[in-house]
N, C-alpha and C. Protein backbone atom coordinates (compact mmCIF):
# COMPACT_ATOMS: atom_id res chain seq x y z
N UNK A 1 1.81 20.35 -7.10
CA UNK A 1 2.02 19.80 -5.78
C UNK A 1 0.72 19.18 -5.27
N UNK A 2 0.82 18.13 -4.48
CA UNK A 2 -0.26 17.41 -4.13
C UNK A 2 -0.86 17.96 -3.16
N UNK A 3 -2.82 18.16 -2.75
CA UNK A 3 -2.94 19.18 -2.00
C UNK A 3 -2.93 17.83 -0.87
N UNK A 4 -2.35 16.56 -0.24
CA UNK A 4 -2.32 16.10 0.90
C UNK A 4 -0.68 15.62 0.56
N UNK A 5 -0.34 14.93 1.99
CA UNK A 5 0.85 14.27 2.12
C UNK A 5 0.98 13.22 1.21
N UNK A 6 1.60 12.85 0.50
CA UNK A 6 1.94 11.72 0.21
C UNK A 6 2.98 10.49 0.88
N UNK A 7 2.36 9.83 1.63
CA UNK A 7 3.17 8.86 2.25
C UNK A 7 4.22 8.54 1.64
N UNK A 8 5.39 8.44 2.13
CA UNK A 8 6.66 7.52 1.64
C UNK A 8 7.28 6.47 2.11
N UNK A 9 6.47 6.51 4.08
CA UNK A 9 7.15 5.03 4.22
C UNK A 9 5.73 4.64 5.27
N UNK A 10 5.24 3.64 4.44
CA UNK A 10 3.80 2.78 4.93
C UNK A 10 4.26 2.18 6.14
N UNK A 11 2.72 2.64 7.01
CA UNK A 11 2.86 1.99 8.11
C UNK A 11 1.33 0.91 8.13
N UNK A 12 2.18 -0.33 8.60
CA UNK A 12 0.70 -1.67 8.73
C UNK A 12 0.62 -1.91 7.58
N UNK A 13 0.08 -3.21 7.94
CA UNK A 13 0.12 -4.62 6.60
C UNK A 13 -0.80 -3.87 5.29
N UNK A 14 -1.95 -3.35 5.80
CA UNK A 14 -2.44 -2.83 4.76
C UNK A 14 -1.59 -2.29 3.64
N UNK A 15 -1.00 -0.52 3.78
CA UNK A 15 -0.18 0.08 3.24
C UNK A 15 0.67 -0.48 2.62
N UNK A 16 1.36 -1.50 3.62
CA UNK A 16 2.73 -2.11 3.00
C UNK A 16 2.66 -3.10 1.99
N UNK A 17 1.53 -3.41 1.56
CA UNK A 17 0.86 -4.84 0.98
C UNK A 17 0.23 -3.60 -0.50
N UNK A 18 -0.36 -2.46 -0.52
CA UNK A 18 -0.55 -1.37 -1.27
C UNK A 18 0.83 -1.33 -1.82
N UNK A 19 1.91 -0.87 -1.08
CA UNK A 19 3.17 -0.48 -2.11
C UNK A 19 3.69 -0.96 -2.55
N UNK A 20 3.70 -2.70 -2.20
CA UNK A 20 4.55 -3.49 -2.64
C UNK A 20 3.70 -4.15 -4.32
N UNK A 21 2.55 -3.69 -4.08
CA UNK A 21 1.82 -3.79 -5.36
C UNK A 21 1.75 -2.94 -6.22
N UNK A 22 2.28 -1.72 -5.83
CA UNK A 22 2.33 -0.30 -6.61
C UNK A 22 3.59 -0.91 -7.40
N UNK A 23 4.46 -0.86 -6.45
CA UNK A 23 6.01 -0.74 -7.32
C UNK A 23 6.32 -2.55 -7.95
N UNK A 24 5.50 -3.91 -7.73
CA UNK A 24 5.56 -4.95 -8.84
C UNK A 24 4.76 -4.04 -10.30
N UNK A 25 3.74 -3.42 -9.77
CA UNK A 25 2.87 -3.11 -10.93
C UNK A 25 3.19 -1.69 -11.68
N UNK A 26 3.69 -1.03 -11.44
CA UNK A 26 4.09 0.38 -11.97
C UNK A 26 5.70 -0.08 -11.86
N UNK A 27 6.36 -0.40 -11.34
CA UNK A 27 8.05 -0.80 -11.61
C UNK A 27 8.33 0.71 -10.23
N UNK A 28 7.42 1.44 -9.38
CA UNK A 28 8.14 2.18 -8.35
C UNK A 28 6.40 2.59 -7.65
N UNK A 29 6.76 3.37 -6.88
CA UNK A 29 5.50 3.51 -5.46
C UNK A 29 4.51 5.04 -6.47
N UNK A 30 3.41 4.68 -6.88
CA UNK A 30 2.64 5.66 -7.78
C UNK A 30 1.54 6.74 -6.62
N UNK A 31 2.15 7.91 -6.89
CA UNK A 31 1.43 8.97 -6.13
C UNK A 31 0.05 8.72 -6.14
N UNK A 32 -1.15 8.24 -6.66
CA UNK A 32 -2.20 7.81 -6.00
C UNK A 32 -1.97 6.94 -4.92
N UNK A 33 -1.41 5.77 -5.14
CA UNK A 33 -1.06 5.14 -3.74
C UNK A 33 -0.33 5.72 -2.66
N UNK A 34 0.11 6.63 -2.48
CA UNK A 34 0.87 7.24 -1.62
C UNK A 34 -0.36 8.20 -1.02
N UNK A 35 -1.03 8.77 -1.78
CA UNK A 35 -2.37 9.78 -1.66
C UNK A 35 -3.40 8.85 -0.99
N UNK A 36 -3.87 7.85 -1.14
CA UNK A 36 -4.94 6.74 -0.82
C UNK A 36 -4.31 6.18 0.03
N UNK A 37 -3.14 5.98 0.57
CA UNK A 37 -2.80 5.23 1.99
C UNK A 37 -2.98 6.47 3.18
N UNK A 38 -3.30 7.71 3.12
CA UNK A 38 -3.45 8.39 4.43
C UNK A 38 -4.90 7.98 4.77
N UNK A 39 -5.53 7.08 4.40
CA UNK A 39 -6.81 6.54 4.48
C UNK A 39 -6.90 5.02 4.17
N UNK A 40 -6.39 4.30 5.33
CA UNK A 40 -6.97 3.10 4.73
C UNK A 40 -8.06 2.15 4.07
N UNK A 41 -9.20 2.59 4.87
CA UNK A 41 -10.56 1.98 3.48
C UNK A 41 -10.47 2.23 2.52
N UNK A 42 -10.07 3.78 2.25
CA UNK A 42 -9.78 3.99 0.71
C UNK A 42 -9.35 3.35 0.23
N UNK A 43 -8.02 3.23 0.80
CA UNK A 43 -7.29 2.35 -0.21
C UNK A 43 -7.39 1.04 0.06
N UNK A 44 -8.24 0.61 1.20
CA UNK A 44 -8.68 -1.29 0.34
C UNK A 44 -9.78 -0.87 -0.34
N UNK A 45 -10.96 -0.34 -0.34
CA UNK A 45 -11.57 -0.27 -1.66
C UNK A 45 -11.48 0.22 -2.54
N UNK A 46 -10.46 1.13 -3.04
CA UNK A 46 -9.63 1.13 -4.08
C UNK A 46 -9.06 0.14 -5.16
N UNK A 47 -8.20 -0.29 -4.33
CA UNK A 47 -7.31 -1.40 -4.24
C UNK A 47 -8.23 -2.66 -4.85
N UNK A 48 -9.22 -2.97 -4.09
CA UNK A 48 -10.33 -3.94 -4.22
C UNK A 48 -10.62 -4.34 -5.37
N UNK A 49 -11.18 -2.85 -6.34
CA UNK A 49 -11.98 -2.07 -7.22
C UNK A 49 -11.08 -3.13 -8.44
N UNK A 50 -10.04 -2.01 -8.44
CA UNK A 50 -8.83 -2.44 -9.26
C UNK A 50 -7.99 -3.88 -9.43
N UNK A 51 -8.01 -4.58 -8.68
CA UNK A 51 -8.08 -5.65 -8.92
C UNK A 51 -9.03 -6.81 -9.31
N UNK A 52 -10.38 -6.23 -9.20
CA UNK A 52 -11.59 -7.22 -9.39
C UNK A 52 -11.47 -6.70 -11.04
N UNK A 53 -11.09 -5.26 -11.19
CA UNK A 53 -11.71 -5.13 -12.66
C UNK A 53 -10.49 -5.49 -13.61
N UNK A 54 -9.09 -5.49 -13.22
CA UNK A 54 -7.51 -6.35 -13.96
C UNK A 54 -8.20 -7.76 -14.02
N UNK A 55 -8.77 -8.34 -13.04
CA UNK A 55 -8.77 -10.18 -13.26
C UNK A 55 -9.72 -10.24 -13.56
N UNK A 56 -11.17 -9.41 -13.45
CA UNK A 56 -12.84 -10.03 -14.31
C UNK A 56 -12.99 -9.65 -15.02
N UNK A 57 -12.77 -8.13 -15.65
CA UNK A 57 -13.47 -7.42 -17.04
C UNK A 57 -12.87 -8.03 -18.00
N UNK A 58 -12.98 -9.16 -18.89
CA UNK A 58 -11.92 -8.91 -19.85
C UNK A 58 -13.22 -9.16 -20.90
N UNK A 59 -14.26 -8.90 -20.82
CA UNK A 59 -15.13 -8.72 -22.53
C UNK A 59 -15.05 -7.65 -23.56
N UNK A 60 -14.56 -6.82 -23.00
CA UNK A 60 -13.93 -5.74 -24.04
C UNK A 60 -12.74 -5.94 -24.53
N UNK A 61 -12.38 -5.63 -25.45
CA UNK A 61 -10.61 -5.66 -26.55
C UNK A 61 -9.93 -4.54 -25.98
N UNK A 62 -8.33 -5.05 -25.43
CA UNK A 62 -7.81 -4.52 -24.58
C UNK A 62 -7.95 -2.79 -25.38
N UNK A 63 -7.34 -3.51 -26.57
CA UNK A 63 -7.03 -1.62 -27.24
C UNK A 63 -8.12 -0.98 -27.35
N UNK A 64 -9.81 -1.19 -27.33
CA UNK A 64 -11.20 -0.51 -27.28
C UNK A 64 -10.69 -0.20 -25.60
N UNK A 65 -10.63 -1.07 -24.84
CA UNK A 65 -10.78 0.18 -23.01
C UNK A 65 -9.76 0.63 -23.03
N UNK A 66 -8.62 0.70 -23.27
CA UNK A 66 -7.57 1.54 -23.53
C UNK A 66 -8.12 2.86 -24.21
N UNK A 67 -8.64 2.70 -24.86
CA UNK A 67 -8.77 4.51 -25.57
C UNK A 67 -10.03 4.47 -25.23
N UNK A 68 -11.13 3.77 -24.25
CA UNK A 68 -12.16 4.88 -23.66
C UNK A 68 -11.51 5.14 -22.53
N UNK A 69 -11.02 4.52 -21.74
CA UNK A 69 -10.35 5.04 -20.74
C UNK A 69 -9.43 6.08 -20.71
N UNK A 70 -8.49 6.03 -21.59
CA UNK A 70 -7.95 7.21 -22.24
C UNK A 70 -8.76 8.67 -22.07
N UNK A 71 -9.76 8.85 -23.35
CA UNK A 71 -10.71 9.46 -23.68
C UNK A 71 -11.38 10.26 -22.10
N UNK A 72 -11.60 9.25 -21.16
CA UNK A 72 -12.58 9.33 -20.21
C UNK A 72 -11.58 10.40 -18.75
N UNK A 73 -9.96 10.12 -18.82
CA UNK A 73 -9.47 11.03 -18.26
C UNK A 73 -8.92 12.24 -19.03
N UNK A 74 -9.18 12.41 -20.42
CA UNK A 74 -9.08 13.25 -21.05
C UNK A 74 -9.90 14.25 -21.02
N UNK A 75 -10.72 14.24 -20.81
CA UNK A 75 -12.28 14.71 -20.97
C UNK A 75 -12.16 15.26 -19.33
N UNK A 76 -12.07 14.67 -18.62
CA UNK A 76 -11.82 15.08 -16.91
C UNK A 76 -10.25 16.08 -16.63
N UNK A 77 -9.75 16.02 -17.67
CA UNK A 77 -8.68 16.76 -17.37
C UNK A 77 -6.87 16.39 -16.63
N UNK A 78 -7.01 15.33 -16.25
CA UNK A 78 -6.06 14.37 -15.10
C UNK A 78 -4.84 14.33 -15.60
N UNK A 79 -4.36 14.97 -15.41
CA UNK A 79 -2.42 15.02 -15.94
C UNK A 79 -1.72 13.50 -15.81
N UNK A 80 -1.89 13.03 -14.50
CA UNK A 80 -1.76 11.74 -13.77
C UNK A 80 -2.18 10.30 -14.98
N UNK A 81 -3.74 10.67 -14.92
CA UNK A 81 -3.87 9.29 -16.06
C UNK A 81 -4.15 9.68 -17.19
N UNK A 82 -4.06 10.73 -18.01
CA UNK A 82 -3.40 10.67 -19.08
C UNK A 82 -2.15 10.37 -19.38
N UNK A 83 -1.39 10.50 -18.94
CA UNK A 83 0.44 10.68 -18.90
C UNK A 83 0.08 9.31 -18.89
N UNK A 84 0.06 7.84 -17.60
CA UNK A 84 0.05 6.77 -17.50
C UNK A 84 -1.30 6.09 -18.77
N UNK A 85 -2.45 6.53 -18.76
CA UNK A 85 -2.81 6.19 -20.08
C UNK A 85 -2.54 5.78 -21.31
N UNK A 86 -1.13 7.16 -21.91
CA UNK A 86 -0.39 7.13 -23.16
C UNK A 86 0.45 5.88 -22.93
N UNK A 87 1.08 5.69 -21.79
CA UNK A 87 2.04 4.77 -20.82
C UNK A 87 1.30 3.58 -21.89
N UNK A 88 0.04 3.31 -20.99
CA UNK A 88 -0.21 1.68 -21.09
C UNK A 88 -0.94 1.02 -22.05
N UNK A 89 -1.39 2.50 -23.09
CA UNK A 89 -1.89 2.08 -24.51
C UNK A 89 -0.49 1.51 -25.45
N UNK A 90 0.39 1.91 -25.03
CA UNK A 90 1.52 1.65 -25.88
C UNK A 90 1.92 0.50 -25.67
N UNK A 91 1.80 0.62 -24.69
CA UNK A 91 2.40 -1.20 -24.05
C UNK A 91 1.65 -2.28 -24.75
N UNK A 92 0.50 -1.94 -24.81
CA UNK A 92 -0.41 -2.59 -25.30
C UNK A 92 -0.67 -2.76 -26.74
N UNK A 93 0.16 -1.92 -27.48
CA UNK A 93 0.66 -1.79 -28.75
C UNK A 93 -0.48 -1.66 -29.70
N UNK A 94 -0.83 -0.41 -29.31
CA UNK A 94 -1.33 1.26 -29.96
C UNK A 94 -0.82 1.79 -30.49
N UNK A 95 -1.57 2.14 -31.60
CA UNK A 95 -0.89 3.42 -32.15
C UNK A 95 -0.86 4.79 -31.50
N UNK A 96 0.61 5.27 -31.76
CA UNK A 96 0.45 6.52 -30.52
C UNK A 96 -0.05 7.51 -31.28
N UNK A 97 -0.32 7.86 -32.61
CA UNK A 97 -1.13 8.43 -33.45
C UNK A 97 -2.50 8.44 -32.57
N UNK A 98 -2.92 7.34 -32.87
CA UNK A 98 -4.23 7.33 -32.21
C UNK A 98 -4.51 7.42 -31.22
N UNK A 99 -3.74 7.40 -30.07
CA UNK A 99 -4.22 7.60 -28.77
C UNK A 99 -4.26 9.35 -28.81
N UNK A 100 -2.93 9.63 -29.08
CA UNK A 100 -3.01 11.05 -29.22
C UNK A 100 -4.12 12.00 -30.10
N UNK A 101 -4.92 11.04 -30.49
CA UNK A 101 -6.30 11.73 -31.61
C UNK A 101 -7.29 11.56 -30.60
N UNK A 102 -7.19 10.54 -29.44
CA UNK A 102 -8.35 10.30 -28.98
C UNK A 102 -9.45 11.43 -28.65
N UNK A 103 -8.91 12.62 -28.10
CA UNK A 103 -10.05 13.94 -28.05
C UNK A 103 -10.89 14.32 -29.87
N UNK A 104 -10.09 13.86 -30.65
CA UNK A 104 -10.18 14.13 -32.10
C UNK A 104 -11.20 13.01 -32.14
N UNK A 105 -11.42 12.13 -32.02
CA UNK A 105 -12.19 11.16 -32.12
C UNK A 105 -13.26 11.17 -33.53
N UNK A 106 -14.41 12.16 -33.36
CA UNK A 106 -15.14 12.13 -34.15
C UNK A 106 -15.14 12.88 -35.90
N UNK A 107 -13.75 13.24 -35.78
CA UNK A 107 -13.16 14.07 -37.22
C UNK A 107 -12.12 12.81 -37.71
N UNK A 108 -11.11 12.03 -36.81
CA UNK A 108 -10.34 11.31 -37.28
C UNK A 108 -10.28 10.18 -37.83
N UNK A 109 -9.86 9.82 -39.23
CA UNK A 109 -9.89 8.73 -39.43
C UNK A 109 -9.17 7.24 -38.58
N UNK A 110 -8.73 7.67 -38.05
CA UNK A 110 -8.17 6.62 -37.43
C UNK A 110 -9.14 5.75 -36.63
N UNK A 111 -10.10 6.33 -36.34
CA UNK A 111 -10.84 5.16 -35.16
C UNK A 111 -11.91 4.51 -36.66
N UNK A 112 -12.51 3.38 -36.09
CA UNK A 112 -13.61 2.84 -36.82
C UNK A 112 -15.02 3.15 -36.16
N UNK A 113 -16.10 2.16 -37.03
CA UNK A 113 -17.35 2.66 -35.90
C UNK A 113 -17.33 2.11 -34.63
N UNK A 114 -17.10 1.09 -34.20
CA UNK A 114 -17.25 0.20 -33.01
C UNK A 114 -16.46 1.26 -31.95
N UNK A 115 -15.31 1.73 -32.52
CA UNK A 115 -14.77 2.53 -31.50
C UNK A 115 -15.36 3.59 -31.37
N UNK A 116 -16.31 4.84 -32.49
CA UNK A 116 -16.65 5.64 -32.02
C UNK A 116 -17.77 5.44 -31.63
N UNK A 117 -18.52 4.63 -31.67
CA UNK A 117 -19.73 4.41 -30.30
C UNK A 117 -18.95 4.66 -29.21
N UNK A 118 -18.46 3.48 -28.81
CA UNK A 118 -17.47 3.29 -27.36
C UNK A 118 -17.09 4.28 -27.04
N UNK A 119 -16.35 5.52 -27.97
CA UNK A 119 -15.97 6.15 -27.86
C UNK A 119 -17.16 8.05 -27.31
N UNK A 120 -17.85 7.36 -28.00
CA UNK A 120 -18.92 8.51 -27.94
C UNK A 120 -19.88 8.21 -26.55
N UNK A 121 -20.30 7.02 -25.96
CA UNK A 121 -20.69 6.61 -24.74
C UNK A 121 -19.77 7.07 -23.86
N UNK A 122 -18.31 7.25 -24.26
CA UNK A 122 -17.28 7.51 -22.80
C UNK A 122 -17.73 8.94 -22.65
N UNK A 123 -17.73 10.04 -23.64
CA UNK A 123 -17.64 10.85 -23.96
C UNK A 123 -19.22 11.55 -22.87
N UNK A 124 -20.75 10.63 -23.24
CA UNK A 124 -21.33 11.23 -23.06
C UNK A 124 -21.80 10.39 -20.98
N UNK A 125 -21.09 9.27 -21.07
CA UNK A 125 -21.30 9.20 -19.27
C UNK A 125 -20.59 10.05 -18.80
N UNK A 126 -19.83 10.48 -19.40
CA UNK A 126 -18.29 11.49 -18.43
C UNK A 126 -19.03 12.51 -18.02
N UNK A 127 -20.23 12.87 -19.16
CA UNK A 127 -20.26 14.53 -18.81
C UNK A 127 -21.61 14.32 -17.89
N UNK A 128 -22.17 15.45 -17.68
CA UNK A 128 -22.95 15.47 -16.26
C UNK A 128 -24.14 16.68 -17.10
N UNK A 129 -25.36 16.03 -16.65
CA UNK A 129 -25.88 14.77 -16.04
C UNK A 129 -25.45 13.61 -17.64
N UNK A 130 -25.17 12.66 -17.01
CA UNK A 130 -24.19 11.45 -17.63
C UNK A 130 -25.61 10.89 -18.43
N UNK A 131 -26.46 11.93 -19.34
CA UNK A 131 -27.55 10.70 -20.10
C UNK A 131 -27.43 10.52 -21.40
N UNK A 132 -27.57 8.93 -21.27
CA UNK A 132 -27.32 8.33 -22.85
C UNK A 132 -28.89 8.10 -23.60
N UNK A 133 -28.48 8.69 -24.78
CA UNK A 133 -29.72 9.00 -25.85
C UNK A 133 -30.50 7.92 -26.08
N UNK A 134 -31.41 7.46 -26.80
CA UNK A 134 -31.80 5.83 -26.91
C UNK A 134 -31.16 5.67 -27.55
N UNK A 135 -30.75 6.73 -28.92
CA UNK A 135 -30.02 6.07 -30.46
C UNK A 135 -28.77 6.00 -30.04
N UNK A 136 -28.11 6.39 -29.20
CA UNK A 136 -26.98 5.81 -28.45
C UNK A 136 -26.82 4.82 -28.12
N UNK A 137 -27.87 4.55 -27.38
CA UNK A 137 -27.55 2.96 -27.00
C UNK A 137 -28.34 1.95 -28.14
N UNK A 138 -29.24 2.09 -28.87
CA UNK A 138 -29.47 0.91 -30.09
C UNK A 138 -27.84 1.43 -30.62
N UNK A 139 -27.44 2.37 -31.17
CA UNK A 139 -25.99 2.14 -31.81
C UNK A 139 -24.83 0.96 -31.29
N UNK A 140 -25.10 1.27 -29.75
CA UNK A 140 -24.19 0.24 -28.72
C UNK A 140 -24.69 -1.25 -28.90
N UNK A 141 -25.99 -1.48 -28.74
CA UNK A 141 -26.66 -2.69 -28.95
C UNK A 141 -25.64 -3.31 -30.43
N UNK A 142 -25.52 -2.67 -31.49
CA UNK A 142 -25.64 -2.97 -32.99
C UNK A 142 -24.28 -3.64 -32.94
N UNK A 143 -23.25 -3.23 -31.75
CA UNK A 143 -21.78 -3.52 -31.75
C UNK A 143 -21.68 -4.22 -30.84
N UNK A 144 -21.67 -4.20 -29.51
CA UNK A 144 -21.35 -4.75 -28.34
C UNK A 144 -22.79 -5.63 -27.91
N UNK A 145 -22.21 -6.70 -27.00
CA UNK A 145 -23.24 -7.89 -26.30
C UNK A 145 -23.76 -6.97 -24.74
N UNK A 146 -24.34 -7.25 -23.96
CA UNK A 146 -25.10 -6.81 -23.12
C UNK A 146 -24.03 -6.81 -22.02
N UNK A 147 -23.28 -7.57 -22.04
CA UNK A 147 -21.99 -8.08 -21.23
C UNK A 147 -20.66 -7.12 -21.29
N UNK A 148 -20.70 -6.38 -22.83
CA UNK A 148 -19.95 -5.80 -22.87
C UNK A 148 -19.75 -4.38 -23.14
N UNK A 149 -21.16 -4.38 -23.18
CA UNK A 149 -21.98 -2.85 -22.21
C UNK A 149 -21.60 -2.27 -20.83
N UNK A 150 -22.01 -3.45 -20.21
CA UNK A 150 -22.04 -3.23 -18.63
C UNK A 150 -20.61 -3.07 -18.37
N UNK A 151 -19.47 -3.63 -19.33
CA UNK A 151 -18.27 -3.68 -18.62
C UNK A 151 -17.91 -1.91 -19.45
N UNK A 152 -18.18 -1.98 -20.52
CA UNK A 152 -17.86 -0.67 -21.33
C UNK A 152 -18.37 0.62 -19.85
N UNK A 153 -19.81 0.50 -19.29
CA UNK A 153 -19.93 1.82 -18.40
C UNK A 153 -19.26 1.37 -17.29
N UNK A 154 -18.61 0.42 -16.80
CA UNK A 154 -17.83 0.01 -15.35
C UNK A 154 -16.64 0.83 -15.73
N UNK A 155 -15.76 0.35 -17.21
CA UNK A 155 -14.38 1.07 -16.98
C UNK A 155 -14.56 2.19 -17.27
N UNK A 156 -15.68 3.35 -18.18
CA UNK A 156 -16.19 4.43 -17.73
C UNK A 156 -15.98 4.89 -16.53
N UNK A 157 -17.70 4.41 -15.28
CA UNK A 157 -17.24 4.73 -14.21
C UNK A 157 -15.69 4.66 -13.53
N UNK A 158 -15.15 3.40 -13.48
CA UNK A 158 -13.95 3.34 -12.98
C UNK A 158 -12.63 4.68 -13.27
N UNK A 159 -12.57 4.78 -14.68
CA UNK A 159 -11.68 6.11 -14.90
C UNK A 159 -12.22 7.23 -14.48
N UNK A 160 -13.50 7.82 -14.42
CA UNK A 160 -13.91 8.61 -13.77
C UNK A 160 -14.02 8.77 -12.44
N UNK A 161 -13.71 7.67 -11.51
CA UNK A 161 -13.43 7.57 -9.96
C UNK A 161 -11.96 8.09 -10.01
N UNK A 162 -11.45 7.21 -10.89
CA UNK A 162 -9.68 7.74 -10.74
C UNK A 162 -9.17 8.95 -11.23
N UNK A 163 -9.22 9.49 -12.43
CA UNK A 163 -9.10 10.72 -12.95
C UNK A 163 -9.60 11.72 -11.95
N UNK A 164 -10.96 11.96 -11.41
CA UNK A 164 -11.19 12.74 -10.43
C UNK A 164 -10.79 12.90 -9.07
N UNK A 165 -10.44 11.42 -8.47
CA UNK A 165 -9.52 11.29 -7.20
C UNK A 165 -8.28 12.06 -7.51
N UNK A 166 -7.71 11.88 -8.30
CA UNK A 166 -6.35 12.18 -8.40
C UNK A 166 -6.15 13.51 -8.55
N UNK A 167 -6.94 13.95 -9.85
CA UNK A 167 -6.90 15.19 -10.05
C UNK A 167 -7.43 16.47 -9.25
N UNK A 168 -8.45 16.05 -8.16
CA UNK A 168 -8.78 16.40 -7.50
C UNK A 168 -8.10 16.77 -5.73
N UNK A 169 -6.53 15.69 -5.96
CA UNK A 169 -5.96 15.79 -4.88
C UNK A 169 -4.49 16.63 -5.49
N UNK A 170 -4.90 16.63 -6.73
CA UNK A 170 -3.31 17.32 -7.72
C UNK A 170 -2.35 16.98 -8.00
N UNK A 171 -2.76 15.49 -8.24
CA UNK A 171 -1.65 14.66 -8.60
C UNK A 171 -1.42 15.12 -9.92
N UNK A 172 -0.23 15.15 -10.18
CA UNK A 172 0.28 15.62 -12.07
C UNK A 172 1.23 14.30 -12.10
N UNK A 173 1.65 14.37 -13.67
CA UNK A 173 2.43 13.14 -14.45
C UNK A 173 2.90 12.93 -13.80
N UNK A 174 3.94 11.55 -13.47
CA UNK A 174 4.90 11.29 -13.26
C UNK A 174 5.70 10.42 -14.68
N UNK A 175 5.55 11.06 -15.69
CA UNK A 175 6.36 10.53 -16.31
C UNK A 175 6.58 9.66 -17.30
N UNK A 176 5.43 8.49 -17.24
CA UNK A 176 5.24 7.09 -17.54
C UNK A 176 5.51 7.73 -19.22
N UNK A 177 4.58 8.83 -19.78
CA UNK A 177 4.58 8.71 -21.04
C UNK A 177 6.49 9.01 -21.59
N UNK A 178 7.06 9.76 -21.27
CA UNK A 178 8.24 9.94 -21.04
C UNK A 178 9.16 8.70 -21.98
N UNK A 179 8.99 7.60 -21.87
CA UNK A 179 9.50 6.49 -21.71
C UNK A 179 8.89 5.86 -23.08
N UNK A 180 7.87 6.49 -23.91
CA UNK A 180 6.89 6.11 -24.81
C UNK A 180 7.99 6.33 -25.90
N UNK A 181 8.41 7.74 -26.06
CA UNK A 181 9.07 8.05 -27.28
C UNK A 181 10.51 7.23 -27.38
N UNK A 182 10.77 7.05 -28.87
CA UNK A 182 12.20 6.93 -29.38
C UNK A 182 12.82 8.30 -29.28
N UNK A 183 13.65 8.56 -28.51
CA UNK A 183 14.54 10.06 -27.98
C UNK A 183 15.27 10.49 -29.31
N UNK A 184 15.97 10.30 -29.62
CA UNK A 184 16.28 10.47 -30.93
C UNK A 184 16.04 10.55 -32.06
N UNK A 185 14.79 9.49 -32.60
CA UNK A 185 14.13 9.70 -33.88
C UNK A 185 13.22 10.46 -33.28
N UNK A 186 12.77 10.38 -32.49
CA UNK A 186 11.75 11.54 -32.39
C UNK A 186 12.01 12.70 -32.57
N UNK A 187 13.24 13.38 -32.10
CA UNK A 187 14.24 14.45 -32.36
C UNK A 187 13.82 14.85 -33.82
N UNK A 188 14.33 13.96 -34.00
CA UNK A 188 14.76 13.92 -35.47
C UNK A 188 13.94 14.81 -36.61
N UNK A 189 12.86 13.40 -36.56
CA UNK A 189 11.95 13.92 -37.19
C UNK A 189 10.72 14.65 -36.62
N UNK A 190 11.00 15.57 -35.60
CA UNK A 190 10.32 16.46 -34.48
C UNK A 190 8.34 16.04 -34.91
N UNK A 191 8.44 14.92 -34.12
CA UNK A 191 7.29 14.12 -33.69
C UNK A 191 6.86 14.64 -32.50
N UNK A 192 5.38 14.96 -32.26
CA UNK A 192 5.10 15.63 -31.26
C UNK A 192 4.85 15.14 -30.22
N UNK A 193 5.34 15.58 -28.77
CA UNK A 193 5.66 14.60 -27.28
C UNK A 193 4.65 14.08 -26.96
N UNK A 194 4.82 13.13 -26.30
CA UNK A 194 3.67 11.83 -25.63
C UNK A 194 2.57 12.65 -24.98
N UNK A 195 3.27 13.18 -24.07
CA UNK A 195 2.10 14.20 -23.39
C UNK A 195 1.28 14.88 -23.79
């Protein structure tokens, strides 16, 4: 249960301009937005955040911020964006093998090196105090441009604003991964759930 109200019917342009972007963009009204409208600045700089980083970040490969981002509410614990995580790596047409390894990261074959840098930088801004080694970052240098550094620790920071907002207000799944599996072959051949 969420420890605040969650709005259900927005009041003022703000809010109403928030949900009507929740439910084009999620397909219905997503309990962070419902949580972030009992505060409006929040939720225009929220809101703000998230839209500057959908229309400017794009120097990273969708499926590399997909699984640090992944990784980065994994690591934080967030029922909320993991569940929607599994959601939008798939969409994005991931292997759900691999997303589901993402805590596995450094035993699994599935990732390459480029990802486990990326992967190992999410790993070590997440944790606290958030310091990266030098040979960490010459490793990062060896793969990524300077450009796609800065965007690599933005969607860092960024999942770590969200994973902790949320989880911090007790938002749990709603579901998204749900929708990932084939219901039946999965049955079938008892493939283990999205979540």
């Amino acid at each position: 249960m969420a420890h605040v109200e969650l709005i259900e019917r927005p009041r003022g342009l703000v809010r109403r301009l928030a949900f009507r972007y929740s439910r084009r963009e999620f397909g219905r009204i997503v309990e962070p937005t419902q949580a972030a409208a009992q505060h409006a600045g929040v939720l225009v700089a929220w809101g703000s955040m998230e839209m500057a980083a959908a229309r400017g970040w794009k120097k990273l490969d969708v499926s590399l911020r997909d699984l640090v981002v992944q990784l980065t509410s994994s690591i934080i614990g967030c029922p909320w964006c993991v569940d929607y995580g599994y959601y939008e790596n798939l969409q994005h047409g991931a292997d759900p093998a691999k997303v589901r390894s993402v805590l596995a990261w450094r035993d699994s074959p599935l990732f390459d090196e480029r990802e486990r840098v990326a992967l190992e930088y999410a790993e070590t801004a997440t944790g606290s105090p958030a310091e990266v080694p030098e040979d960490l970052a010459e490793r990062l240098h060896r793969h990524f441009g300077e450009d796609e550094i800065v965007e690599l620790a933005a969607w860092v920071a960024l999942e770590n604003f969200r994973s902790r907002f949320n989880a911090g207000l007790g938002l749990k799944s709603q579901g998204f991964s749900d929708s990932c599996e084939i219901p039946r072959v999965a049955q079938q051949i008892d493939l283990p759930h999205a979540g």
